[in-house]
C-alpha atoms as a PDB file:
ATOM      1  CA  UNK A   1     137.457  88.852 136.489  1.00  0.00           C
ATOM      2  CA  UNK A   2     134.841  90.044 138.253  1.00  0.00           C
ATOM      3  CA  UNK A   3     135.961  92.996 141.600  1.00  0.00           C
ATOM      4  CA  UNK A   4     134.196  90.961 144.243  1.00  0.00           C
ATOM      5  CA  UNK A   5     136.571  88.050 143.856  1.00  0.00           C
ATOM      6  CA  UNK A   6     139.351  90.579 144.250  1.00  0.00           C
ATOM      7  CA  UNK A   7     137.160  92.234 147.496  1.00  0.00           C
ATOM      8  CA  UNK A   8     136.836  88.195 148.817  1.00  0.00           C
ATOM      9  CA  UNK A   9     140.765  87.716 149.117  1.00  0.00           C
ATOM     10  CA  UNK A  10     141.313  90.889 150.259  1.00  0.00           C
ATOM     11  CA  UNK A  11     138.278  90.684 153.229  1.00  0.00           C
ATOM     12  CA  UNK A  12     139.935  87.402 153.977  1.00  0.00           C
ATOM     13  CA  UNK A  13     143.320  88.438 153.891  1.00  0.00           C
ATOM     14  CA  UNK A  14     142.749  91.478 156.257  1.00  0.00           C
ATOM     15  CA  UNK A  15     140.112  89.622 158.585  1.00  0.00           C
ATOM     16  CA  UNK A  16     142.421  86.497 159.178  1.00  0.00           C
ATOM     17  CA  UNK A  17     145.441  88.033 159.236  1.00  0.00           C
ATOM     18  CA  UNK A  18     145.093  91.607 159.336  1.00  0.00           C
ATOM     19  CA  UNK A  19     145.662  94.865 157.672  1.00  0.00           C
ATOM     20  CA  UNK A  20     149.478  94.719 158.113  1.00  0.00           C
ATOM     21  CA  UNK A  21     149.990  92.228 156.342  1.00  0.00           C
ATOM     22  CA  UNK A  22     147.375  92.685 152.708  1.00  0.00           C
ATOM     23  CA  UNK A  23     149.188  95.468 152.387  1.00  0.00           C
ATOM     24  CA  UNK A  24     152.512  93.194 152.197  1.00  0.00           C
ATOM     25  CA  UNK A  25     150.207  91.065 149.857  1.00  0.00           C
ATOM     26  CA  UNK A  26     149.310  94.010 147.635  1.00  0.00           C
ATOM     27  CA  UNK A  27     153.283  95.150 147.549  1.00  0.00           C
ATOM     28  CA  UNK A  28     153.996  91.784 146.245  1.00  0.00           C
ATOM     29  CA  UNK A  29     151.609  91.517 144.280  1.00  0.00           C
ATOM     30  CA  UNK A  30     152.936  95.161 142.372  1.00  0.00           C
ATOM     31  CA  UNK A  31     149.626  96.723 143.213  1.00  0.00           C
ATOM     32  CA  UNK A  32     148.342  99.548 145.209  1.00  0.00           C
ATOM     33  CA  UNK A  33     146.485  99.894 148.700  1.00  0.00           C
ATOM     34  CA  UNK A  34     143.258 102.165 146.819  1.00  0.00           C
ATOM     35  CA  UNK A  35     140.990  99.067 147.466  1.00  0.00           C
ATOM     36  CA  UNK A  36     138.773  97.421 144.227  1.00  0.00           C
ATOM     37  CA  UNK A  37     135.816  98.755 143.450  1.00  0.00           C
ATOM     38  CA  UNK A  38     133.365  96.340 143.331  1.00  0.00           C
ATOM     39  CA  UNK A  39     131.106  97.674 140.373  1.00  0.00           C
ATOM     40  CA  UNK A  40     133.644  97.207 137.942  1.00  0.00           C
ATOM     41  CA  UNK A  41     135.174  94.210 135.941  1.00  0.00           C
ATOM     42  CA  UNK A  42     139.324  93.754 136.883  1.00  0.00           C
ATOM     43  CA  UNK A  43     141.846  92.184 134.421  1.00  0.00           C
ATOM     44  CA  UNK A  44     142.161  88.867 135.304  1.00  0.00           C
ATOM     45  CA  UNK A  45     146.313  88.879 135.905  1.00  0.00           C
ATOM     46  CA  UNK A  46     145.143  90.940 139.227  1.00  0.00           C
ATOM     47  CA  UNK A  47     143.285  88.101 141.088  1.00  0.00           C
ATOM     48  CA  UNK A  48     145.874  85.652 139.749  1.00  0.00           C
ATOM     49  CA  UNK A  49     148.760  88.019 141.121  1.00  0.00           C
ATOM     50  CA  UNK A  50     146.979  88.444 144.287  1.00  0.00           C
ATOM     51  CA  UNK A  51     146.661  84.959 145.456  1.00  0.00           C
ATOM     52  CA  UNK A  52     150.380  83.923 144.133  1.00  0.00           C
ATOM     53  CA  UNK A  53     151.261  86.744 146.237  1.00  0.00           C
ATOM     54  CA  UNK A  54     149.109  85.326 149.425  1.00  0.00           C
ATOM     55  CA  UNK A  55     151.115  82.161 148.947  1.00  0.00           C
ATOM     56  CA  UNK A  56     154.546  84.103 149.568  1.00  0.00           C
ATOM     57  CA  UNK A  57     153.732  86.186 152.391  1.00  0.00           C
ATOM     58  CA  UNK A  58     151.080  83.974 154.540  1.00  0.00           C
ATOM     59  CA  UNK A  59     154.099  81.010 153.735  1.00  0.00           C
ATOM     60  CA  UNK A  60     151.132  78.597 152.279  1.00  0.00           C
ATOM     61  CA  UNK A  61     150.401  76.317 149.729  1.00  0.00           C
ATOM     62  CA  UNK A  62     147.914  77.462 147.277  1.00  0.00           C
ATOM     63  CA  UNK A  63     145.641  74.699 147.817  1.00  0.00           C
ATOM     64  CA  UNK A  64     145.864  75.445 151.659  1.00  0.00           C
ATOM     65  CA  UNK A  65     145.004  79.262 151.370  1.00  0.00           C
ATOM     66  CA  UNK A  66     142.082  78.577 148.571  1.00  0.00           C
ATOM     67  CA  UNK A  67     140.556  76.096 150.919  1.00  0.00           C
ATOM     68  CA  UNK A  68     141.071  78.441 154.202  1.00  0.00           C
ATOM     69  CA  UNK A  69     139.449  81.007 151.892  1.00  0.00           C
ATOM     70  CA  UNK A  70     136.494  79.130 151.226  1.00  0.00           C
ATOM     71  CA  UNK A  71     135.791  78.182 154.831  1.00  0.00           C
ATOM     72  CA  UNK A  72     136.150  82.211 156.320  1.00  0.00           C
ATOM     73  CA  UNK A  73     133.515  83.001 153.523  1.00  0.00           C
ATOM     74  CA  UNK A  74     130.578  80.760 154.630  1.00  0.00           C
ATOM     75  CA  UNK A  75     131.848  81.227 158.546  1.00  0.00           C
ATOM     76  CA  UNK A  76     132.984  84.699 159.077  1.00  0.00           C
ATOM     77  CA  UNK A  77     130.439  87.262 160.509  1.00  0.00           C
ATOM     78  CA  UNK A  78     131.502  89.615 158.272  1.00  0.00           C
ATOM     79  CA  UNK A  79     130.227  87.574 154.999  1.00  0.00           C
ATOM     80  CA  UNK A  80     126.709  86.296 156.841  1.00  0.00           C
ATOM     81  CA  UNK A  81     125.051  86.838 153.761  1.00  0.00           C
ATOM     82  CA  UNK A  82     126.713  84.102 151.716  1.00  0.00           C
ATOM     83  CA  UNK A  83     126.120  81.759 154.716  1.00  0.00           C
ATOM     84  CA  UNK A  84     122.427  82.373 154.625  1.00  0.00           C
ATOM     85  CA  UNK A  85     122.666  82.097 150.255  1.00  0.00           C
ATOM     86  CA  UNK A  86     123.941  78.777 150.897  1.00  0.00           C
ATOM     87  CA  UNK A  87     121.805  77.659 153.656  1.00  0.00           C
ATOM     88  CA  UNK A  88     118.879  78.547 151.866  1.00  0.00           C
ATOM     89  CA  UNK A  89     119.713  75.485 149.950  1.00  0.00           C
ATOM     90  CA  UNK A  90     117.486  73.072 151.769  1.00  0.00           C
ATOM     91  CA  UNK A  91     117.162  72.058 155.606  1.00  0.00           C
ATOM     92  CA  UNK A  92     120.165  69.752 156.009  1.00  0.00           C
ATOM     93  CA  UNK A  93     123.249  68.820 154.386  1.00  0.00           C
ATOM     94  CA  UNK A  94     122.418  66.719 151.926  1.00  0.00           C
ATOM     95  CA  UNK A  95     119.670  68.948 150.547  1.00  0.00           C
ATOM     96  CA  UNK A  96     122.524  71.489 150.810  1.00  0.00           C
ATOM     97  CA  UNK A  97     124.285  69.335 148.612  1.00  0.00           C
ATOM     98  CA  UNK A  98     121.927  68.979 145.866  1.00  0.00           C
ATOM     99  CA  UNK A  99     121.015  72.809 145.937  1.00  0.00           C
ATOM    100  CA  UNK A 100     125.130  73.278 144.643  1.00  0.00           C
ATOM    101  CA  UNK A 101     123.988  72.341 140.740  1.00  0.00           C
ATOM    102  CA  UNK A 102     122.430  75.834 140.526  1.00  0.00           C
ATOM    103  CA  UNK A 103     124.739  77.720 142.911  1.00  0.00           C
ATOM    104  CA  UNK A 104     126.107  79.522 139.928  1.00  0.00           C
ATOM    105  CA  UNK A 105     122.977  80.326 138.431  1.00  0.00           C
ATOM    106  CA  UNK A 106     121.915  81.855 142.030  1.00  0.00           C
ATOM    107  CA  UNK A 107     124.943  83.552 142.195  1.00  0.00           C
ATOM    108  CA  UNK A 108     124.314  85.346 138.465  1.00  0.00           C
ATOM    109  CA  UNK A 109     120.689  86.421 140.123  1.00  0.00           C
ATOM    110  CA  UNK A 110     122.894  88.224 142.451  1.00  0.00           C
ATOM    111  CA  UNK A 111     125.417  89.371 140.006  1.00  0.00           C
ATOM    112  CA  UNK A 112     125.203  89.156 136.490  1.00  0.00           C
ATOM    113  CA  UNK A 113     128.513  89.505 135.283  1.00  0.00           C
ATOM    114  CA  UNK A 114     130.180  87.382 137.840  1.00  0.00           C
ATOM    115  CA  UNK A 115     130.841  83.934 136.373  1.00  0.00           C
ATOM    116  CA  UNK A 116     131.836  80.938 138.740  1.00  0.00           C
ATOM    117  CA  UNK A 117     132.647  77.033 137.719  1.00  0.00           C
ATOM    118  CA  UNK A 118     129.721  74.884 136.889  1.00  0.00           C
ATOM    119  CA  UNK A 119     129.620  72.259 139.851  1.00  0.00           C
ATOM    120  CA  UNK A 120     127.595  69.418 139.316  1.00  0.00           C
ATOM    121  CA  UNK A 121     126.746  66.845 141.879  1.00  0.00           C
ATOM    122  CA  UNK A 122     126.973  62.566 141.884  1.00  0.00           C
ATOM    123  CA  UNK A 123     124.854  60.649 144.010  1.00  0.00           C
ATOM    124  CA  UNK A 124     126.932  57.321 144.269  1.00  0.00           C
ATOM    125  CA  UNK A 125     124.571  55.874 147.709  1.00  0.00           C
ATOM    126  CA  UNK A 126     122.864  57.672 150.518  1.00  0.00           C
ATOM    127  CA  UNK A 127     126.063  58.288 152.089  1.00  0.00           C
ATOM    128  CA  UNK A 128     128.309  59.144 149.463  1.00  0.00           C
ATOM    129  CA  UNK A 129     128.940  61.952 146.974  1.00  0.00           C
ATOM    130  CA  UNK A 130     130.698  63.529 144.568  1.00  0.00           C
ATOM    131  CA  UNK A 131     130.982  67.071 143.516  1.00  0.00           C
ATOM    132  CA  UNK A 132     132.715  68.128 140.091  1.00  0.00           C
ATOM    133  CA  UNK A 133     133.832  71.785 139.774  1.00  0.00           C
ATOM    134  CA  UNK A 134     134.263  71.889 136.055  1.00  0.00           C
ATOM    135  CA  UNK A 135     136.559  74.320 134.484  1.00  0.00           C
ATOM    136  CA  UNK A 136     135.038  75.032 131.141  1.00  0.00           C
ATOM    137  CA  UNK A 137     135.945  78.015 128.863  1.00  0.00           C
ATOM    138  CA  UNK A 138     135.950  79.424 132.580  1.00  0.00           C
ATOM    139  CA  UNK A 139     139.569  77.699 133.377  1.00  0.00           C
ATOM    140  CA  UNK A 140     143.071  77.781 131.221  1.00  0.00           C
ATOM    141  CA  UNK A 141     146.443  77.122 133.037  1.00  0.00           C
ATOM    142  CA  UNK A 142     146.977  80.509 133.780  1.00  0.00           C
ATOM    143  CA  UNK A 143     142.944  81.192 134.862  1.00  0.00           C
ATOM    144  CA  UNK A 144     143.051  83.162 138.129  1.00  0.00           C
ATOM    145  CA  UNK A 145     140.579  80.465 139.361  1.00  0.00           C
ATOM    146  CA  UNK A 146     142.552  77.394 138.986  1.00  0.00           C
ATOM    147  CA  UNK A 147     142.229  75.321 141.946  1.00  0.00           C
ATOM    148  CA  UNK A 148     138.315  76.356 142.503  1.00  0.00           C
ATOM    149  CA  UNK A 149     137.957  72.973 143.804  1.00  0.00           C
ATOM    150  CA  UNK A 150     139.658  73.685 146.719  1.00  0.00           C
ATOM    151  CA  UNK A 151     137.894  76.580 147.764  1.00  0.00           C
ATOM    152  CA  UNK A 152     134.989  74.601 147.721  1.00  0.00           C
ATOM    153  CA  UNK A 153     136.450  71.792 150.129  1.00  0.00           C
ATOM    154  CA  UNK A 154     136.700  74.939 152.614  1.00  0.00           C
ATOM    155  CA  UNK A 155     132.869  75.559 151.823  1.00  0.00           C
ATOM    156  CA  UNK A 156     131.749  72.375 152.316  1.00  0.00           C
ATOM    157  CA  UNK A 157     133.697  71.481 155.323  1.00  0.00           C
ATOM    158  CA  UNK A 158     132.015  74.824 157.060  1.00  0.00           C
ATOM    159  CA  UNK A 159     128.545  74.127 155.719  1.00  0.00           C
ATOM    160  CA  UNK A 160     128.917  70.666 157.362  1.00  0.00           C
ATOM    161  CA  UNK A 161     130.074  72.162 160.726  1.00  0.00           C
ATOM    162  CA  UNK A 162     127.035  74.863 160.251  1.00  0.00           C
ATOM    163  CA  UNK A 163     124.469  71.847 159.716  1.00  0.00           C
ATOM    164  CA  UNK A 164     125.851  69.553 162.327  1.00  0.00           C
ATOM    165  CA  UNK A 165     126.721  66.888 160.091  1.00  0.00           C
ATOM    166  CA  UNK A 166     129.873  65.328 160.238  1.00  0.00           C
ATOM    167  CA  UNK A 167     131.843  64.544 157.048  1.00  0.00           C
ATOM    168  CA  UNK A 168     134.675  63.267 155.269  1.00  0.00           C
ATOM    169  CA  UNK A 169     136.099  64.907 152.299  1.00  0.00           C
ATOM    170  CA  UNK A 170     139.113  64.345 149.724  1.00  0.00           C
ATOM    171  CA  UNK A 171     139.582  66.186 145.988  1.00  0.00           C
ATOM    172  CA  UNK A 172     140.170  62.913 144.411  1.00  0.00           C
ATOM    173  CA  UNK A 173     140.880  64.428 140.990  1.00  0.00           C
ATOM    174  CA  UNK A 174     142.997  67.869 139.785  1.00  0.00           C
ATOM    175  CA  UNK A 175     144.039  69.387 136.311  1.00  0.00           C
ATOM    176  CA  UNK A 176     142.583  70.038 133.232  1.00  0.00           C
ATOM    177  CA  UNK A 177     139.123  68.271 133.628  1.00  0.00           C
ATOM    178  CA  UNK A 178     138.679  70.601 137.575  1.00  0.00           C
ATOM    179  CA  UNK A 179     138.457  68.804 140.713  1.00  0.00           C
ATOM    180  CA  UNK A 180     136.217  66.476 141.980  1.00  0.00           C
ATOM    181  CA  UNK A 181     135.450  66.124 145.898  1.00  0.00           C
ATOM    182  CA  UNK A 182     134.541  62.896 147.229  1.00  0.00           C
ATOM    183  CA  UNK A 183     132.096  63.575 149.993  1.00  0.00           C
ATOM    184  CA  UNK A 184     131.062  60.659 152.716  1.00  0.00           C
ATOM    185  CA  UNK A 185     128.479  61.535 154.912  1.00  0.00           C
ATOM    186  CA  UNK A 186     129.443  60.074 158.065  1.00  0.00           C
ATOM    187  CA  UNK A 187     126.043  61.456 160.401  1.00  0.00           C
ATOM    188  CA  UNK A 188     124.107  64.322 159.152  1.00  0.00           C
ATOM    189  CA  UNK A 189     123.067  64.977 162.507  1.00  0.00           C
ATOM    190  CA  UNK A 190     126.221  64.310 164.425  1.00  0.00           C
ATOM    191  CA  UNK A 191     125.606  67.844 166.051  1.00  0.00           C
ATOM    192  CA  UNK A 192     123.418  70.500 167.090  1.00  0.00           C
ATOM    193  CA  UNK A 193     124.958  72.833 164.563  1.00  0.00           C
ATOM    194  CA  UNK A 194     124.327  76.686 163.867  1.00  0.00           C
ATOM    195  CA  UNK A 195     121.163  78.514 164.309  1.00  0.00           C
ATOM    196  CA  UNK A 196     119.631  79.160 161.339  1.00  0.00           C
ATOM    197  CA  UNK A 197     116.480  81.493 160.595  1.00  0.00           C
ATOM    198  CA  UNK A 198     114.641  82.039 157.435  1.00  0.00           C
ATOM    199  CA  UNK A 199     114.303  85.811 158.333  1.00  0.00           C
ATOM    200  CA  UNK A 200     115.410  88.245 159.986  1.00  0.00           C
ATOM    201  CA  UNK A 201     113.808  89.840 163.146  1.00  0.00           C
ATOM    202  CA  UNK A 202     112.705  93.467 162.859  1.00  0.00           C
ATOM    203  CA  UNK A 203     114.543  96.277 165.179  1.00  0.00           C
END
């Protein structure tokens, strides 16, 4: 398992809920408080331990934390660059949508070695969606990245809030085969929604 996933709970963790209390994470968890170093592959047990042990101390369900999870990383200042990854994607949401297929190809650009779920998108009308995160060789019942799905309900709830749109999702399917989210696109421009711009400004 790739460091960075390790970083992610731990910047989550400490930025939601503070410092305090990752350290009761990594106690439960039977590791140490010398931080992950990002270059560098970890066993996968460690990201598996970590997030049982986020269940315990933050007193939620694992579906709960994964999907709080995926909303801080697309809406805290502090991970702005996968916001602007993601909203690179296309204009609005739907073209958001459709840019998802090759999210984990984009993602290898970035970093080769880190391997995410395939997701593959299902145009079913205009207004209505579904998105498959597939577990592959990827997922086994002990994979530290079980429940993937639900990490991106948190993503795609924020990316609606950052495009204005306004949305309806449910993970209509769990277990072996991933999750699938059913997405209905109530009004894609139900909202002004957050500034977005291509580049940044110099100085």
């Amino acid at each position: 398992m790739h460091a960075l996933v390790n970083r992610a709970i731990q910047c989550f963790v400490t930025d939601t809920h503070g410092a305090t209390l990752w350290q009761s994470v990594l106690r439960h968890a039977g590791l140490d408080s010398a931080g992950f170093e990002t270059l560098l592959p970890h066993d996968p047990s460690v990201t598996r331990n970590l997030i049982d042990a986020a269940t315990v101390v933050l007193r939620r369900s694992r579906a709960d934390l994964l999907e709080d999870m995926g909303t801080y990383l697309v809406s805290h200042p502090h991970v702005e660059a996968l916001r602007r990854l993601l909203r690179f994607g296309g204009e609005g949401y739907v073209d958001f949508l459709h840019s998802l297929d090759d999210l984990r190809d984009r993602a290898r650009l970035a970093v080769a070695d880190l391997d995410l779920p395939e997701l593959e998108l299902q145009d079913h009308a205009a207004d209505r969606f579904s998105l498959q995160c597939m577990t592959g060789a990827l997922y086994r019942s002990d994979d530290p990245l079980e429940g993937f799905g639900h990490v991106m309900m948190g993503v795609l709830r924020a990316m609606a809030d950052d495009y204005g749109a306004l949305v309806v999702l449910d993970i209509v399917k769990c277990g072996a085969g991933g999750e699938v989210i059913e997405i209905s696109l109530i009004e894609q421009g139900y909202s002004a929604g957050r500034r977005f711009e291509l580049g940044r400004r110099a100085g």
